[in-house]
C-alpha atoms as a PDB file:
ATOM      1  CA  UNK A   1       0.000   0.000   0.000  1.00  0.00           C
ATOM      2  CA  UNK A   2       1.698   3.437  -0.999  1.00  0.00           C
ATOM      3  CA  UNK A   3       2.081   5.843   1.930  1.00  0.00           C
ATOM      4  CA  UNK A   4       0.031   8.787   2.825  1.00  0.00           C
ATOM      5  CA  UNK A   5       1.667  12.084   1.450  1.00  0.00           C
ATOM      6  CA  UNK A   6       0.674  15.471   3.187  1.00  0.00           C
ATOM      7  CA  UNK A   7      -0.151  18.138   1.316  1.00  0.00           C
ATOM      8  CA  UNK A   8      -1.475  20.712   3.626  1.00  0.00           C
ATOM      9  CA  UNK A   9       1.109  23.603   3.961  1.00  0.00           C
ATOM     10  CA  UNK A  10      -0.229  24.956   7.695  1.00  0.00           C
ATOM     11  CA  UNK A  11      -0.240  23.332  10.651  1.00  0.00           C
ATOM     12  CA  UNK A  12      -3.952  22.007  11.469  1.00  0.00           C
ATOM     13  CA  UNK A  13      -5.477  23.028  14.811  1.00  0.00           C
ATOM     14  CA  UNK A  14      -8.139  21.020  16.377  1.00  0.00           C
ATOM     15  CA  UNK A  15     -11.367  23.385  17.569  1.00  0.00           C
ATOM     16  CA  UNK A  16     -12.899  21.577  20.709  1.00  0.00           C
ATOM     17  CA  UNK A  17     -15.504  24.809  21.189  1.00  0.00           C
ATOM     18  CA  UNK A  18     -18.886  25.855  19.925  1.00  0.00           C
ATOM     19  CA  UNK A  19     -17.950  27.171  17.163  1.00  0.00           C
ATOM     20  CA  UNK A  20     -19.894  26.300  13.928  1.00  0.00           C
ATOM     21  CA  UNK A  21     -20.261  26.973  10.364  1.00  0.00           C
ATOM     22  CA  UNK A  22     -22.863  28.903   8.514  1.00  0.00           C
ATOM     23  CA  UNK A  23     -23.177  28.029   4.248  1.00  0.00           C
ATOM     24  CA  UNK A  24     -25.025  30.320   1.918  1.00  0.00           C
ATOM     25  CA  UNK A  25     -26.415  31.188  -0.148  1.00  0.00           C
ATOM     26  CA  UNK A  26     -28.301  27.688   0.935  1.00  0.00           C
ATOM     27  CA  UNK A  27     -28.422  28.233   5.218  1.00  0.00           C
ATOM     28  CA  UNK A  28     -26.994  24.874   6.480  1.00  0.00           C
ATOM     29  CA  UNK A  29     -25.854  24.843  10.065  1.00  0.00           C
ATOM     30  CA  UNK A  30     -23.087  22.909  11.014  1.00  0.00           C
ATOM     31  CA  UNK A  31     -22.097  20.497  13.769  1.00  0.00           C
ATOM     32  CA  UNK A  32     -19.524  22.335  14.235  1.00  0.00           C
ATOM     33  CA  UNK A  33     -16.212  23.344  13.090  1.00  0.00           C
ATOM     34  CA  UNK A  34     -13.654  20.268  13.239  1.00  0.00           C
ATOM     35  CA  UNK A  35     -10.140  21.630  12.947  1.00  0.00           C
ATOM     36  CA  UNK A  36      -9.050  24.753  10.554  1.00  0.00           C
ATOM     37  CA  UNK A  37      -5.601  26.263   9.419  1.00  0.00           C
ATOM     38  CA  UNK A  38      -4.798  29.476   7.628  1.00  0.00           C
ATOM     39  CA  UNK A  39      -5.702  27.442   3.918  1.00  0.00           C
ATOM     40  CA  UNK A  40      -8.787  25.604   4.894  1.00  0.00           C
ATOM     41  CA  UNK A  41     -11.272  23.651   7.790  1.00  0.00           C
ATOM     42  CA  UNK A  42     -12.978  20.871   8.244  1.00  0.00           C
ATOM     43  CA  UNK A  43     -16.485  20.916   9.867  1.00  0.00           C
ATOM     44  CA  UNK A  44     -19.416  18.206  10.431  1.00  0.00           C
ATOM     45  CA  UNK A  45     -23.044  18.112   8.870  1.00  0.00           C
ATOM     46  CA  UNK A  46     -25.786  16.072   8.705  1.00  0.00           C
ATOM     47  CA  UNK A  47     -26.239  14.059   5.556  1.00  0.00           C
ATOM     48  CA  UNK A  48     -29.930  15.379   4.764  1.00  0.00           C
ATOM     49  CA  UNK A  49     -28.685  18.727   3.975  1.00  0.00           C
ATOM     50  CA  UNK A  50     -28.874  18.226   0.715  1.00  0.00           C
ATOM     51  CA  UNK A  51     -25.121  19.346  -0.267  1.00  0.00           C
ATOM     52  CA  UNK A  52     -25.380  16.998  -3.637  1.00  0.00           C
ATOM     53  CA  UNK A  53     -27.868  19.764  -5.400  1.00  0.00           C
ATOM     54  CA  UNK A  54     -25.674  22.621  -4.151  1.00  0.00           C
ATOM     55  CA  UNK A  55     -24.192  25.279  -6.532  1.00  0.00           C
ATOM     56  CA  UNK A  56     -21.138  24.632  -6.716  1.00  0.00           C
ATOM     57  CA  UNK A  57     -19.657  28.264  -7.521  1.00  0.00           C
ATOM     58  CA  UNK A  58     -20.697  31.127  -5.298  1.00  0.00           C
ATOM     59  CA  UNK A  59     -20.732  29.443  -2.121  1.00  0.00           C
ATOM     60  CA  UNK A  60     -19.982  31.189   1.021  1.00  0.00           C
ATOM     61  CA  UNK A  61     -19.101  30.346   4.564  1.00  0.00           C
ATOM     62  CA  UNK A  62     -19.179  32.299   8.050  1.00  0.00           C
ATOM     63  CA  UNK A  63     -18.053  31.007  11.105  1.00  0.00           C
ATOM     64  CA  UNK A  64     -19.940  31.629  13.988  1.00  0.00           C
ATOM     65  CA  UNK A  65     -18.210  31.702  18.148  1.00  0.00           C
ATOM     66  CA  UNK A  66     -19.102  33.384  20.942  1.00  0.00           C
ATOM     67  CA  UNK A  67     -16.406  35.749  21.040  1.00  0.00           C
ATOM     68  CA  UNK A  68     -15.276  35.850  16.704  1.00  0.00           C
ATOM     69  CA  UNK A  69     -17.545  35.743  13.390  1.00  0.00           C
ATOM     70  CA  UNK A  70     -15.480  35.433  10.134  1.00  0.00           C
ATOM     71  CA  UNK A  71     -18.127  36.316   7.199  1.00  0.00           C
ATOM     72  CA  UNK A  72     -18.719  35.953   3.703  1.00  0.00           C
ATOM     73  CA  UNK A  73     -15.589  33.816   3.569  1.00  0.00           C
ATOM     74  CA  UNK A  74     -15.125  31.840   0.134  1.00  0.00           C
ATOM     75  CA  UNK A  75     -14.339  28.125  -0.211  1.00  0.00           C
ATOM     76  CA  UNK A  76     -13.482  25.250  -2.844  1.00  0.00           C
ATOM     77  CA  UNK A  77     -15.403  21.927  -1.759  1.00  0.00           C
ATOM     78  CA  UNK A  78     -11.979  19.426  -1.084  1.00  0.00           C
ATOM     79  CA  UNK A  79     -13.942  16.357   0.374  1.00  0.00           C
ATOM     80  CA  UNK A  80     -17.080  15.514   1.682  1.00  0.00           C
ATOM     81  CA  UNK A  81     -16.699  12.274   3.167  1.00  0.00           C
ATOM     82  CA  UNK A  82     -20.221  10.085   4.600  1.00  0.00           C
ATOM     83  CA  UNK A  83     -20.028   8.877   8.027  1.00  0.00           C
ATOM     84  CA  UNK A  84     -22.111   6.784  10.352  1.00  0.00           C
ATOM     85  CA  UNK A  85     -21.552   6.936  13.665  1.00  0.00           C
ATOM     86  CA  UNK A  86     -24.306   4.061  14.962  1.00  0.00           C
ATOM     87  CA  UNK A  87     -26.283   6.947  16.410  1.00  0.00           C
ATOM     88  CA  UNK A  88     -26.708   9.552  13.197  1.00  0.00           C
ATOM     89  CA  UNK A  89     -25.567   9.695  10.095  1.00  0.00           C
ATOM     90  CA  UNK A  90     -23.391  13.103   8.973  1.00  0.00           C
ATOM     91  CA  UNK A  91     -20.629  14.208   6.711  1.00  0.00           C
ATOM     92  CA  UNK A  92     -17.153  15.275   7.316  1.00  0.00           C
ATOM     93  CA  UNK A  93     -16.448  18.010   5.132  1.00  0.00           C
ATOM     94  CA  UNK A  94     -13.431  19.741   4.147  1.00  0.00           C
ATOM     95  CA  UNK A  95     -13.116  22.981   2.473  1.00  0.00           C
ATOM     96  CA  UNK A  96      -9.989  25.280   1.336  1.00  0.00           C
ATOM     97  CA  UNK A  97     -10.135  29.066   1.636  1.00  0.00           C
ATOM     98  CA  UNK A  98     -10.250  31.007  -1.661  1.00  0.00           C
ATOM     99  CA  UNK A  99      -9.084  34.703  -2.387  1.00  0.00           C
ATOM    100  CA  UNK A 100      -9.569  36.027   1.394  1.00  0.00           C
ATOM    101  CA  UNK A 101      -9.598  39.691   1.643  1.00  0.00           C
ATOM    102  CA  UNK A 102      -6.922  40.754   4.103  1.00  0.00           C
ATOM    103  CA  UNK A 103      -9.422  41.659   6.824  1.00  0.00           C
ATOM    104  CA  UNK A 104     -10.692  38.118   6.243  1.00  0.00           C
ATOM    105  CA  UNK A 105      -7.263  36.954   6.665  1.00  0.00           C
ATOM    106  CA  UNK A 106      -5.982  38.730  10.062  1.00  0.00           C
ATOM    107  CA  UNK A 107      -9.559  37.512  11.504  1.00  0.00           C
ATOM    108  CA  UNK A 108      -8.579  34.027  10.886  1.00  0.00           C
ATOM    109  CA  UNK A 109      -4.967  34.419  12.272  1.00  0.00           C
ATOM    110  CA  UNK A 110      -7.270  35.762  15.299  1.00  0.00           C
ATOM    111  CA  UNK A 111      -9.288  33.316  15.431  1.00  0.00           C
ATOM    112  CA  UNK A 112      -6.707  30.215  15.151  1.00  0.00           C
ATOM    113  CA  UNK A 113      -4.784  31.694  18.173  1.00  0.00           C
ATOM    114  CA  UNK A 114      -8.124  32.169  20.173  1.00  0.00           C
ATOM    115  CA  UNK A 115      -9.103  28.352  19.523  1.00  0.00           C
ATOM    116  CA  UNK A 116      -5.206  27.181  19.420  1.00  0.00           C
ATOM    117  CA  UNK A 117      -4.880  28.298  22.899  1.00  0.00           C
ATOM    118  CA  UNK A 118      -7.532  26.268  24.765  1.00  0.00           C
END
């Protein structure tokens, strides 16, 4: 079996707080944000969203804490991955930021350091 090769070019950082993800134009309300580097995050979703009948261009995501909102951020779809737990069923999703605005981009250095140090 060939090995895995890593790709990513920033470090991940796991997010173990309430923070969750808001897509639009279609309002889908995530499980919550998974881990997240300066290039991209991974959040969770449950599978009756409807994600396969999503526009693929256009898309937008905030994320949503109690202390930090990052809006109107835009994303390429990497992976979205099925998973069933026993309990539910939801999806693993992984998304990479694209063309942040610099504002954008010092609120997500903000952010990472706010979740990176709990």
């Amino acid at each position: 079996m060939e090995a895995f090769k890593e790709r990513r070019n920033y470090e991940r950082y796991s997010v173990n707080n309430l923070s969750c993800i808001l897509v639009s134009p279609i309002m889908v309300l995530s499980f919550g944000v998974w881990d997240i580097s300066n290039s991209g995050l991974a959040f969770g979703y449950s599978c009756h969203t409807g994600w396969e009948n999503w526009p693929m261009q256009g898309i937008r995501l905030d994320i949503i804490d109690k202390k930090f909102s990052l809006e109107d951020i835009p994303f390429q779809l990497i992976e979205n991955i099925r998973f069933n737990n026993g309990f539910r069923e939801f999806r693993r999703c992984g998304v990479q930021f694209a063309c942040l605005e610099t504002d954008q981009k010092a609120r997500l250095r903000q952010y990472i350091r706010h979740v990176s140090s709990h």
